[in-house]
N, C-alpha and C. Protein backbone atom coordinates (compact mmCIF):
# COMPACT_ATOMS: atom_id res chain seq x y z
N UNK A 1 111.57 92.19 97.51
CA UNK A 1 110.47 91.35 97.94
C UNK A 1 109.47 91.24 96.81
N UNK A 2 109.60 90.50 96.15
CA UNK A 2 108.26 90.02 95.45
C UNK A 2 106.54 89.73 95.80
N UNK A 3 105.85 90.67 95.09
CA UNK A 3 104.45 90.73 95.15
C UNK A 3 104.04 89.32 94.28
N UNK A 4 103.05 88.87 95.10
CA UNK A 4 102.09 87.77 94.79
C UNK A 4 100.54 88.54 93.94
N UNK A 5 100.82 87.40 92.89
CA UNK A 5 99.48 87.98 92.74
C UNK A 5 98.22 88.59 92.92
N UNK A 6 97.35 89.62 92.34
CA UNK A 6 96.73 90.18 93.18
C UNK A 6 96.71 91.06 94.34
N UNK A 7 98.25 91.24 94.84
CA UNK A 7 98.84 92.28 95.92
C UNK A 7 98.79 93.18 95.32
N UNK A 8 98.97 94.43 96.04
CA UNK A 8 98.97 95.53 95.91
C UNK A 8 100.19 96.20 96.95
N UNK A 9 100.68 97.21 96.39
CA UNK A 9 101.81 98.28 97.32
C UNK A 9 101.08 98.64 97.87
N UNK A 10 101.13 99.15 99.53
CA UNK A 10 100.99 100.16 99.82
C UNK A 10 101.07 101.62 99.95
N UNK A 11 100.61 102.52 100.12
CA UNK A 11 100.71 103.62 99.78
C UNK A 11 102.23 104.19 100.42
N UNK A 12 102.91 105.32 99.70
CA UNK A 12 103.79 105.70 100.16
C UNK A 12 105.27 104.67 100.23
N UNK A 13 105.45 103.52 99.35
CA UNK A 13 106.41 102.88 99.28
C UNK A 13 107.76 103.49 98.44
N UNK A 14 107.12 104.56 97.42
CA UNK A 14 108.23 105.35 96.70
C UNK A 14 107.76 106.82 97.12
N UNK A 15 108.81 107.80 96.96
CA UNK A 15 108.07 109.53 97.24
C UNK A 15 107.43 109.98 95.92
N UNK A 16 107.51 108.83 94.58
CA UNK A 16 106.98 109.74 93.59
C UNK A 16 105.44 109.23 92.91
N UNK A 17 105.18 108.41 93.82
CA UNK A 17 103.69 108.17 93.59
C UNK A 17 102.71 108.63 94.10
N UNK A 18 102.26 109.98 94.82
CA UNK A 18 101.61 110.35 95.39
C UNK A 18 100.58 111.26 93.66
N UNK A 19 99.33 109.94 93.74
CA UNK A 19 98.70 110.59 92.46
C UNK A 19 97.29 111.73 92.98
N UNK A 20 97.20 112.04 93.92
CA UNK A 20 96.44 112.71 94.42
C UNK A 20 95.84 113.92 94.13
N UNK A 21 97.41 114.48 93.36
CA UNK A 21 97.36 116.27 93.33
C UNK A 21 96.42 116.46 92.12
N UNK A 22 96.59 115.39 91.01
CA UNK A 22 95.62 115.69 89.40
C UNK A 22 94.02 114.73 90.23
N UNK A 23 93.75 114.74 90.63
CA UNK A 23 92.32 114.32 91.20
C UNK A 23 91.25 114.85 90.75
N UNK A 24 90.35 114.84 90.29
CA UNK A 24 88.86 115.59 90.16
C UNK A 24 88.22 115.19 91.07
N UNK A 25 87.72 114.07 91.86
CA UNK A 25 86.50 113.88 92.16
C UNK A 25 87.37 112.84 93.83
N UNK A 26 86.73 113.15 94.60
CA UNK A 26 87.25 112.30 95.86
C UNK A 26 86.03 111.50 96.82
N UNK A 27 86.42 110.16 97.02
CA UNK A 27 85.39 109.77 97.63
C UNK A 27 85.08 110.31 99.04
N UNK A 28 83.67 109.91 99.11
CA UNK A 28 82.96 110.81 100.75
C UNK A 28 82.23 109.25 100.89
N UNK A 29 83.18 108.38 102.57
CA UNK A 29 82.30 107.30 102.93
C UNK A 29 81.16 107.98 103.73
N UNK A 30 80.32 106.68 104.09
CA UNK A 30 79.32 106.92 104.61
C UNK A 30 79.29 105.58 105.98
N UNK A 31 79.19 105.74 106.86
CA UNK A 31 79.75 105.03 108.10
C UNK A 31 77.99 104.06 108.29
N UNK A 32 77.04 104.94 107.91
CA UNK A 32 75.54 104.29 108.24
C UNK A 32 75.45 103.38 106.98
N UNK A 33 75.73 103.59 105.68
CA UNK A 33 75.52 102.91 104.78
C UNK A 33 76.62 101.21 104.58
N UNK A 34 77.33 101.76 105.24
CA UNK A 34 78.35 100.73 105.23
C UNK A 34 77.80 99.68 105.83
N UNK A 35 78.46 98.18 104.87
CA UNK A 35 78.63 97.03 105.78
C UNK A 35 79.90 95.94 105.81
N UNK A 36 80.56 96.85 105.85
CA UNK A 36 81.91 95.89 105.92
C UNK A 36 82.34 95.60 105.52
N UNK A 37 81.95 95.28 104.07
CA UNK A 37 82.68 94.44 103.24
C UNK A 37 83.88 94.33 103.19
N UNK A 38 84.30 95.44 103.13
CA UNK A 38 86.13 95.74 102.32
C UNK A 38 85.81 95.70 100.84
N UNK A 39 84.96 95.51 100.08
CA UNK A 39 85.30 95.62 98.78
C UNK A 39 86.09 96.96 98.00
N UNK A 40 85.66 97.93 99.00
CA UNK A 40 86.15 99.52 98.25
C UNK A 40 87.80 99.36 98.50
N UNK A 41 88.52 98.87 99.61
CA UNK A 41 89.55 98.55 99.79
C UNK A 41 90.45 97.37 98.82
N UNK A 42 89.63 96.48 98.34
CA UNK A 42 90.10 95.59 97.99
C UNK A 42 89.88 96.31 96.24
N UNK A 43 89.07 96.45 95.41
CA UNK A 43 89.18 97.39 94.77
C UNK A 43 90.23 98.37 93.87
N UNK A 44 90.51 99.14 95.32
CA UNK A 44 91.12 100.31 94.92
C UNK A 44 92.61 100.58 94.04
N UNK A 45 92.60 100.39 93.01
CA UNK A 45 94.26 100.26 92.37
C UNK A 45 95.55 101.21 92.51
N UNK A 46 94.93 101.95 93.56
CA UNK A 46 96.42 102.71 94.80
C UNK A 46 96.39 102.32 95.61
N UNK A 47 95.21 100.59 96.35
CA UNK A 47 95.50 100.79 98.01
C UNK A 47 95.40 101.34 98.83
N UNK A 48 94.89 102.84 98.61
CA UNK A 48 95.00 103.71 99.90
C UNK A 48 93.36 103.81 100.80
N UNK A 49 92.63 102.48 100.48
CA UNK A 49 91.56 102.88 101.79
C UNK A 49 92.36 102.05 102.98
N UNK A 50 91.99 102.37 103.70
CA UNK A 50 92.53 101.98 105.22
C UNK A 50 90.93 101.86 105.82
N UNK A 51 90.80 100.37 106.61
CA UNK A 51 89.81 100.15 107.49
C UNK A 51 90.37 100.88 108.82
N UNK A 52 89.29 101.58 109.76
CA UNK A 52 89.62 102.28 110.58
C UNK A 52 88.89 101.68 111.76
N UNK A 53 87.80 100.33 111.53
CA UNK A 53 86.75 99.93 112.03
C UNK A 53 86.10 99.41 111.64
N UNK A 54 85.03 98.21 112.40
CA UNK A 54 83.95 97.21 111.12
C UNK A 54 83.93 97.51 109.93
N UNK A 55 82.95 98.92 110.46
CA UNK A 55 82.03 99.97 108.76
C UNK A 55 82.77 101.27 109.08
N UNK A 56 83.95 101.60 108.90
CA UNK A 56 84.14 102.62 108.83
C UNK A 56 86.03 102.89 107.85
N UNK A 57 85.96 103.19 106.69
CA UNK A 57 86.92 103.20 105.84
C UNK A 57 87.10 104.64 105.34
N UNK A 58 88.48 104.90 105.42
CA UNK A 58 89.31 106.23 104.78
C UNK A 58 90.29 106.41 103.94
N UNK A 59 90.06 107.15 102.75
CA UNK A 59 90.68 107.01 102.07
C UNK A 59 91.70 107.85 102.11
N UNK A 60 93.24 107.95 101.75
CA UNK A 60 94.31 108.37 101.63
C UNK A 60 94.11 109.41 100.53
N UNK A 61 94.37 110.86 100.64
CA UNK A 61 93.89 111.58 99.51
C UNK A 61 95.34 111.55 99.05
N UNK A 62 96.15 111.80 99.42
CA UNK A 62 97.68 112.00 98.74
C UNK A 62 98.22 110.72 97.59
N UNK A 63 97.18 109.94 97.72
CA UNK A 63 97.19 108.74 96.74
C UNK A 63 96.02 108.36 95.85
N UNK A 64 94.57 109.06 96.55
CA UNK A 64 93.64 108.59 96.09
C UNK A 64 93.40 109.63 94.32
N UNK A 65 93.38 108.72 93.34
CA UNK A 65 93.27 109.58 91.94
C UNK A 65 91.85 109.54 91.38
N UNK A 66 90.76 109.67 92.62
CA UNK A 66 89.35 109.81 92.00
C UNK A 66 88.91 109.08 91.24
N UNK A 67 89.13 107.92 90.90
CA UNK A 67 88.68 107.19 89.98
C UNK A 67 87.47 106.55 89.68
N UNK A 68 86.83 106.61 91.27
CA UNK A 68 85.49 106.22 91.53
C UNK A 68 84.86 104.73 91.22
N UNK A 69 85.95 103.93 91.16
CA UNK A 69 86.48 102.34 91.32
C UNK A 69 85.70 101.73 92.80
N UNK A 70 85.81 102.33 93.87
CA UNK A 70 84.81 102.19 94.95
C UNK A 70 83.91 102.42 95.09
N UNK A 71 83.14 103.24 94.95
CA UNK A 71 81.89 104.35 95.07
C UNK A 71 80.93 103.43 93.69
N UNK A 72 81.93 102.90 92.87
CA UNK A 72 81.18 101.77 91.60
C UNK A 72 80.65 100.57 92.27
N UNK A 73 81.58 99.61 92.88
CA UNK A 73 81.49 98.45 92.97
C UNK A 73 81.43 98.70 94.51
N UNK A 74 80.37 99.35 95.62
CA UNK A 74 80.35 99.01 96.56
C UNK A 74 78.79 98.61 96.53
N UNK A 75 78.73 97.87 97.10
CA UNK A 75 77.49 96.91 97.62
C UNK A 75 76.32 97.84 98.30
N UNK A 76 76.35 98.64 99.23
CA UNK A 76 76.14 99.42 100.30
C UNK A 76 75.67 100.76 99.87
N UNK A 77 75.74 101.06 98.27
CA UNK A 77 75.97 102.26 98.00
C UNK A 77 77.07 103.62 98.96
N UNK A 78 77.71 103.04 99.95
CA UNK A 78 78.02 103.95 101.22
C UNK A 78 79.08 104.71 100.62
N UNK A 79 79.70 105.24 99.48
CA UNK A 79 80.08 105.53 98.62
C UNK A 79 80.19 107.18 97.91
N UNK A 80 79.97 108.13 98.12
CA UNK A 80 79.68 108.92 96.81
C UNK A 80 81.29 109.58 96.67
N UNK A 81 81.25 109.92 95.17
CA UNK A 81 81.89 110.87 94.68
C UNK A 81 81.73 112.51 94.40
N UNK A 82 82.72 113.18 95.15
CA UNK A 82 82.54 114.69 95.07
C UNK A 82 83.14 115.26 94.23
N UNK A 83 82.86 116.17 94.07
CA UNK A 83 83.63 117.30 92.65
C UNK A 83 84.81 117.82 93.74
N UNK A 84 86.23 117.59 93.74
CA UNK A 84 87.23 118.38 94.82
C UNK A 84 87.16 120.02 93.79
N UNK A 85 87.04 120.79 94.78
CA UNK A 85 87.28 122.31 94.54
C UNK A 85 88.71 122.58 94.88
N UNK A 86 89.60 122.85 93.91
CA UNK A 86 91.07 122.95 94.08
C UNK A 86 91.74 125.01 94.27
């Protein structure tokens, strides 16, 4: 199946992309700061936020590689990045 431009895989389409484990930093949404956008989703170059609700988005840690690509370009600030303690 061929991707169209601008698509993205979803998470978990092969078993060897799970970039999660080398992570430093993981996003923490914020459900009050949020407004919907989807930009952190649309964004993300693993795909792995999932809307769960209007303002309310989660990110996939087994994919998510901290990159802080959302937590940059969200509108809302609703966003931060944490230091993961491994």
């Amino acid at each position: 199946m061929p991707l169209n431009i601008g698509c993205t895989a979803r998470p978990g389409r092969g078993r060897d992309n799970k970039t999660g484990s080398w992570r430093v930093f993981y996003p923490i949404f914020s459900k009050e700061k949020c407004t919907g956008c989807g930009i952190c989703s649309l964004i993300c170059p693993e795909g792995c936020i999932e809307r769960i609700d209007e303002k309310e988005y989660i990110p996939d840690l087994d994919y998510c590689k901290g990159c802080g690509l959302c937590a940059e370009e969200c509108p809302g600030e609703a966003i931060a990045m944490e230091k993961e303690e491994k």
